[in-house]
N, C-alpha and C. Protein backbone atom coordinates (compact mmCIF):
# COMPACT_ATOMS: atom_id res chain seq x y z
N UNK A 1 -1.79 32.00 -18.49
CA UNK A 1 -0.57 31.32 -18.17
C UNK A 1 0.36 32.33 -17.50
N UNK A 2 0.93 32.24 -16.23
CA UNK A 2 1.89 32.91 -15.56
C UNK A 2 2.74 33.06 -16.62
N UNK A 3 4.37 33.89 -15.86
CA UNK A 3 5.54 34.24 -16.56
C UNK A 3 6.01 32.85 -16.08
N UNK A 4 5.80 32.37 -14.54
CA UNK A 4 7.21 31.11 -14.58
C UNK A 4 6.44 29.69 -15.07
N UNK A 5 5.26 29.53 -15.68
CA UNK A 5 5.13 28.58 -16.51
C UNK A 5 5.50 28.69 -17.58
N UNK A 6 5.50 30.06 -18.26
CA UNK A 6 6.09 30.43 -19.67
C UNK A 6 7.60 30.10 -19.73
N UNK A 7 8.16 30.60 -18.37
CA UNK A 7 9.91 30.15 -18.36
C UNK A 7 10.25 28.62 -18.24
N UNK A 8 9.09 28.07 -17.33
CA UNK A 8 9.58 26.25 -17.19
C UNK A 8 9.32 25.84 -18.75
N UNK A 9 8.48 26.13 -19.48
CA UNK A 9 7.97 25.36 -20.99
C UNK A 9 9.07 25.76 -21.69
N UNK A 10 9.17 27.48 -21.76
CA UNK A 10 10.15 27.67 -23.17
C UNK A 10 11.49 27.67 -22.55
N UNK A 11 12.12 27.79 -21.14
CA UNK A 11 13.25 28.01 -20.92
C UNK A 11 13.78 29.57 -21.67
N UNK A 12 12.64 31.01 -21.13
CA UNK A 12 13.17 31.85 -20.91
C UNK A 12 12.66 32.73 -19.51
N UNK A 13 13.63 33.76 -19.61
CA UNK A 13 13.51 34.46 -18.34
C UNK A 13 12.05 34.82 -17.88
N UNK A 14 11.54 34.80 -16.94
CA UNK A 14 10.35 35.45 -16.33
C UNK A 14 10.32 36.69 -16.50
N UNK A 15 11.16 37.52 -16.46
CA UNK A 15 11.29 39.03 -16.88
C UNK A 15 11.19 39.84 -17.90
N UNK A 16 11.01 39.09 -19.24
CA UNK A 16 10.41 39.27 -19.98
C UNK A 16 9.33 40.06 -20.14
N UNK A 17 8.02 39.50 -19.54
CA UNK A 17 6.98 39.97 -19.52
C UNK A 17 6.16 39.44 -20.43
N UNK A 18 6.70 38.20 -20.97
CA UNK A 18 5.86 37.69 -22.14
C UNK A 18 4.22 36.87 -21.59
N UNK A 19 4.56 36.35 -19.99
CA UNK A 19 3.09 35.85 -20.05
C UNK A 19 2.08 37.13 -20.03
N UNK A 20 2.28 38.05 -19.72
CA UNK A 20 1.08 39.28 -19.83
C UNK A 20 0.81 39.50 -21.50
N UNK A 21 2.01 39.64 -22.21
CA UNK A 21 1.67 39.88 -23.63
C UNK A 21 0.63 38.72 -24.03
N UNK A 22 1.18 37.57 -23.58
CA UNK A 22 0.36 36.55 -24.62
C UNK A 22 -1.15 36.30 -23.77
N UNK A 23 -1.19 36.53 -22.69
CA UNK A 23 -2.40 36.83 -21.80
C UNK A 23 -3.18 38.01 -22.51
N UNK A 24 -2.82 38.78 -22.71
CA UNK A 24 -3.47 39.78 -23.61
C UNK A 24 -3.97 39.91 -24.63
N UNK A 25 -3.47 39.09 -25.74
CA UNK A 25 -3.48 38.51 -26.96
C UNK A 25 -4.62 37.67 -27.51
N UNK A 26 -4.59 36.80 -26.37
CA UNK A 26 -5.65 36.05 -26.14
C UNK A 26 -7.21 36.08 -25.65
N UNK A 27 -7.02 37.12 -25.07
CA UNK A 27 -8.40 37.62 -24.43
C UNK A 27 -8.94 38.47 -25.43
N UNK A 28 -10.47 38.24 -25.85
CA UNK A 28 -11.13 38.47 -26.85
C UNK A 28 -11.79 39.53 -25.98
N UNK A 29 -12.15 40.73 -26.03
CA UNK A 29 -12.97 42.12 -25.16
C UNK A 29 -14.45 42.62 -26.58
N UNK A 30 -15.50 42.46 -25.22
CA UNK A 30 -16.35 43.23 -26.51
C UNK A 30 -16.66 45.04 -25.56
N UNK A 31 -16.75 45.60 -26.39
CA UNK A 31 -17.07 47.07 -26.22
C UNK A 31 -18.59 47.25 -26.42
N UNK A 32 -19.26 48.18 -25.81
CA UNK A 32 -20.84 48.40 -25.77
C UNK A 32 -20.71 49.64 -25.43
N UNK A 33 -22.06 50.70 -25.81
CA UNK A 33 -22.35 51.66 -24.96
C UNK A 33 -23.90 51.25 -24.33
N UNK A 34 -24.39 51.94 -23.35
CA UNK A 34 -25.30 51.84 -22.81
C UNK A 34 -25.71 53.12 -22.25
N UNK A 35 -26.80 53.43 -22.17
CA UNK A 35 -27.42 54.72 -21.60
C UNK A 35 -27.69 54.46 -20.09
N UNK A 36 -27.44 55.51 -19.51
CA UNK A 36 -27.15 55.50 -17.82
C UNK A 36 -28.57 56.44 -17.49
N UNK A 37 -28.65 57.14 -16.37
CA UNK A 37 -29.46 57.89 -16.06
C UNK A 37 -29.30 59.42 -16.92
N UNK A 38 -30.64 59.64 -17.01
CA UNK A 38 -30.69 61.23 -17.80
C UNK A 38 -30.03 60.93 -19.25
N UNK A 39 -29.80 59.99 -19.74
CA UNK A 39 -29.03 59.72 -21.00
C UNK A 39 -27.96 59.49 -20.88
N UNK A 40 -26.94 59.50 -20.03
CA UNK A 40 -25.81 59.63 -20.35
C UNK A 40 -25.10 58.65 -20.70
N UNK A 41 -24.36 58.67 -21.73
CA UNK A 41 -23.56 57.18 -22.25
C UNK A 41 -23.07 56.85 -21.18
N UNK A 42 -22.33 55.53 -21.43
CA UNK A 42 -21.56 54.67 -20.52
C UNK A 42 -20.61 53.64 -21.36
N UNK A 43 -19.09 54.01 -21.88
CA UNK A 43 -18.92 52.87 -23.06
C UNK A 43 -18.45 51.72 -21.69
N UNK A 44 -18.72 50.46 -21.76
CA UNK A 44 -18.49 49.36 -21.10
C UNK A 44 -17.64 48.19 -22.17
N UNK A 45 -16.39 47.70 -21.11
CA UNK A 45 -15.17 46.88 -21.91
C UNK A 45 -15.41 45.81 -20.76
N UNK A 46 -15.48 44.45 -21.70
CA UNK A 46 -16.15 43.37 -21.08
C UNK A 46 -15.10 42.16 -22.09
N UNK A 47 -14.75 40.83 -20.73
CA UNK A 47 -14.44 39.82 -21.39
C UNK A 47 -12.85 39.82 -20.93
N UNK A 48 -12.63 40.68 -19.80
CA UNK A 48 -11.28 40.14 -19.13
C UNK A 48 -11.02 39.04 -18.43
N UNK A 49 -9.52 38.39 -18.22
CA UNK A 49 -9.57 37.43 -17.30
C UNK A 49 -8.71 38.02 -16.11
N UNK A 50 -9.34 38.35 -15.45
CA UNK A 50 -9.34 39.44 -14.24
C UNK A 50 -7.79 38.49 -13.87
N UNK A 51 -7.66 37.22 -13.62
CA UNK A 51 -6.50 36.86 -12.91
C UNK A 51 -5.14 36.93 -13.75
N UNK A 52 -4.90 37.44 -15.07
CA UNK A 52 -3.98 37.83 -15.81
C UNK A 52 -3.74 39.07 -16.32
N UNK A 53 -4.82 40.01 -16.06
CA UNK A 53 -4.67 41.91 -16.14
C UNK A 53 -5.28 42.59 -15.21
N UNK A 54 -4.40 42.90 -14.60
CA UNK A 54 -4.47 44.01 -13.91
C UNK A 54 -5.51 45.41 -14.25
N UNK A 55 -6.90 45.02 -13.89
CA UNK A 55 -7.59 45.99 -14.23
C UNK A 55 -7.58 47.44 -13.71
N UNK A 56 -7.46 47.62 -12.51
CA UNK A 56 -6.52 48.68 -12.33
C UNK A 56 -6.03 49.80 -12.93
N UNK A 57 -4.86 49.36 -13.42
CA UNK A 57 -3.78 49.88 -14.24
C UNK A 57 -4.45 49.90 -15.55
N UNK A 58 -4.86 49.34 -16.17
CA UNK A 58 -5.83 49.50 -17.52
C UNK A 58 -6.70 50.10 -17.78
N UNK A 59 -7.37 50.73 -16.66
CA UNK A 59 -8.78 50.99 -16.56
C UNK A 59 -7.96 52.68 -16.72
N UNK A 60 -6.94 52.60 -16.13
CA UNK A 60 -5.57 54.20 -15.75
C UNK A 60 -5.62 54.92 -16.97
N UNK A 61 -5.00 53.40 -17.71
CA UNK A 61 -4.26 53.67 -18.71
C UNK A 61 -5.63 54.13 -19.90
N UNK A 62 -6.46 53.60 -20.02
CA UNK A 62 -7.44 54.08 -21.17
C UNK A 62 -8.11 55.31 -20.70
N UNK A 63 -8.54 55.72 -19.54
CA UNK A 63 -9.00 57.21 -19.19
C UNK A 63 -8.07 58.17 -19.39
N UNK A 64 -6.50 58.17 -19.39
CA UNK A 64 -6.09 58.60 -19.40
C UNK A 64 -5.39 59.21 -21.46
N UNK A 65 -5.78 57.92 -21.80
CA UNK A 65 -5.35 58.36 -23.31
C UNK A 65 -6.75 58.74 -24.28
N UNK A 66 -8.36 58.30 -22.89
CA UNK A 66 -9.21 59.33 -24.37
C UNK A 66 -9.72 60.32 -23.22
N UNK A 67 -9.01 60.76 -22.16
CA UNK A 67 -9.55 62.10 -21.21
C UNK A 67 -10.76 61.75 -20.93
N UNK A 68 -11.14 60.57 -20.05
CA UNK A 68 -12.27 60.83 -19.61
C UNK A 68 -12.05 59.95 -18.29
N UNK A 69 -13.44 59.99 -17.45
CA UNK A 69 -13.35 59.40 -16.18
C UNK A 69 -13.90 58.07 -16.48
N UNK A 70 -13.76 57.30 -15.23
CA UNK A 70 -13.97 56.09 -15.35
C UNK A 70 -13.85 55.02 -14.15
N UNK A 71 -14.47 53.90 -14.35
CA UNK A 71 -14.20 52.49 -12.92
C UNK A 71 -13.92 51.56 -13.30
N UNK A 72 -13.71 50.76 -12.27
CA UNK A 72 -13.51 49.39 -12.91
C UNK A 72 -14.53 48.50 -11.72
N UNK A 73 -15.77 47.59 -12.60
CA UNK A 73 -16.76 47.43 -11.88
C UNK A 73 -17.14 45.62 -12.53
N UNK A 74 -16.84 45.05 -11.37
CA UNK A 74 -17.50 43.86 -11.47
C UNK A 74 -16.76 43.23 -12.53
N UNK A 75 -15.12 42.90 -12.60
CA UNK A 75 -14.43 42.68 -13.82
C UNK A 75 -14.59 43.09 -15.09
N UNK A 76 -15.09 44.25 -15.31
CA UNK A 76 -15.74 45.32 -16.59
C UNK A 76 -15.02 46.80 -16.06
N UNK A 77 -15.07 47.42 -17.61
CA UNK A 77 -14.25 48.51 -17.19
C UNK A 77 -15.31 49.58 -17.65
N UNK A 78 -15.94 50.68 -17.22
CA UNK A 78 -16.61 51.03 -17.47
C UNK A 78 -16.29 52.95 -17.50
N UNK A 79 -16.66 53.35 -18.96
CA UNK A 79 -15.57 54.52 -19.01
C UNK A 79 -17.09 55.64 -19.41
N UNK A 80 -16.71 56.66 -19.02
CA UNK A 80 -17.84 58.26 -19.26
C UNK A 80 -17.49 58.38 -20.41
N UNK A 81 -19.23 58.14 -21.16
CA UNK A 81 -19.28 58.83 -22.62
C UNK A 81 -19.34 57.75 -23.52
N UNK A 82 -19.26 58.31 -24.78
CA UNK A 82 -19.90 57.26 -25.97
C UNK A 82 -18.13 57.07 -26.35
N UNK A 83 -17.72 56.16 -26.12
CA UNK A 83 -15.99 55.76 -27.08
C UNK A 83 -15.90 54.83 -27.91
N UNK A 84 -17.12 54.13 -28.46
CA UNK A 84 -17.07 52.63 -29.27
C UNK A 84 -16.49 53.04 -30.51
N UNK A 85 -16.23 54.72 -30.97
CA UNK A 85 -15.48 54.95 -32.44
C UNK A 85 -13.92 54.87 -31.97
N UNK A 86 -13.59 54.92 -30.82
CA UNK A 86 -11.97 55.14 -30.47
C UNK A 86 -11.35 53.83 -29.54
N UNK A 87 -12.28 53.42 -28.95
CA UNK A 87 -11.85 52.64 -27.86
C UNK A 87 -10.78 51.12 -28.66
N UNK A 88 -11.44 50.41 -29.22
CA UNK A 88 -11.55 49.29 -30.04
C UNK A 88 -9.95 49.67 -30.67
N UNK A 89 -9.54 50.68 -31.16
CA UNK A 89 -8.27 51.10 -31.49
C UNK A 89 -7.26 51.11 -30.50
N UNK A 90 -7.47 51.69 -29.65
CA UNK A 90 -6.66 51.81 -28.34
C UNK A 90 -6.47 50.29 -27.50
N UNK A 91 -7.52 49.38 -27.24
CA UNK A 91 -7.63 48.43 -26.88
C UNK A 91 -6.45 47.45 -28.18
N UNK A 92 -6.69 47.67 -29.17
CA UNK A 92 -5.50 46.85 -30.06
C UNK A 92 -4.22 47.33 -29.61
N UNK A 93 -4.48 48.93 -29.49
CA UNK A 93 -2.71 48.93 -29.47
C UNK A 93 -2.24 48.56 -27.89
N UNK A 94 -2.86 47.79 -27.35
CA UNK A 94 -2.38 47.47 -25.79
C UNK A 94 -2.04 46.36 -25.72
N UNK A 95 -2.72 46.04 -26.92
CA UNK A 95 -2.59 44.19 -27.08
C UNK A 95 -3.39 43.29 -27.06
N UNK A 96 -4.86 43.76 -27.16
CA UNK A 96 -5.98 42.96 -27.01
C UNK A 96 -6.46 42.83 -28.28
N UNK A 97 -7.66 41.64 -28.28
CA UNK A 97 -8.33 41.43 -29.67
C UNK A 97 -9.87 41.65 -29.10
N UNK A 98 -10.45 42.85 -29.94
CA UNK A 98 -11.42 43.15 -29.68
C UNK A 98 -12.56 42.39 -30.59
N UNK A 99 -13.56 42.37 -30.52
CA UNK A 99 -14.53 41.65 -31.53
C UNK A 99 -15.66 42.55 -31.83
């Protein structure tokens, strides 16, 4: 749900930022690792709705808070290394519900 459907229903400001929160909220993400070439992990974040987050900026924002590299591939975010003990934490505190 956009911000100015959120403002026509509840009658508040668009500036808020509440349709991203509750866009966020809502989207259920599962986490995996997978082995790449020569072994190397690959943790993979799956189950966005690409037209309400900005994968982008998310993909920024989580390489940047567990130091590692990373893409964003085929509406999946796909980060260097094994993170399924940290990720799932970080992903809550952004606002998502992980499973």
């Amino acid at each position: 749900m956009a911000d100015k459907d959120l403002s026509d229903i509840a009658g508040l400001p668009s500036d808020l930022g509440i349709g991203e929160d509750l866009a966020r909220a809502e989207q259920v993400l599962s986490v995996r690792v997978e082995r790449r070439r020569y072994g190397k992990p690959v943790t993979i974040v799956e189950g966005f709705d690409e037209h309400a987050i900005d994968l982008d900026e998310l993909a920024s924002t989580l390489k940047r808070r567990l130091a590692t590299g990373g893409t964003v591939d085929d509406d999946r975010i796909e980060l260097q290394g094994d993170h399924a003990n940290r990720l799932p934490d970080v992903l809550r505190d952004e606002g998502f519900t992980v499973e």
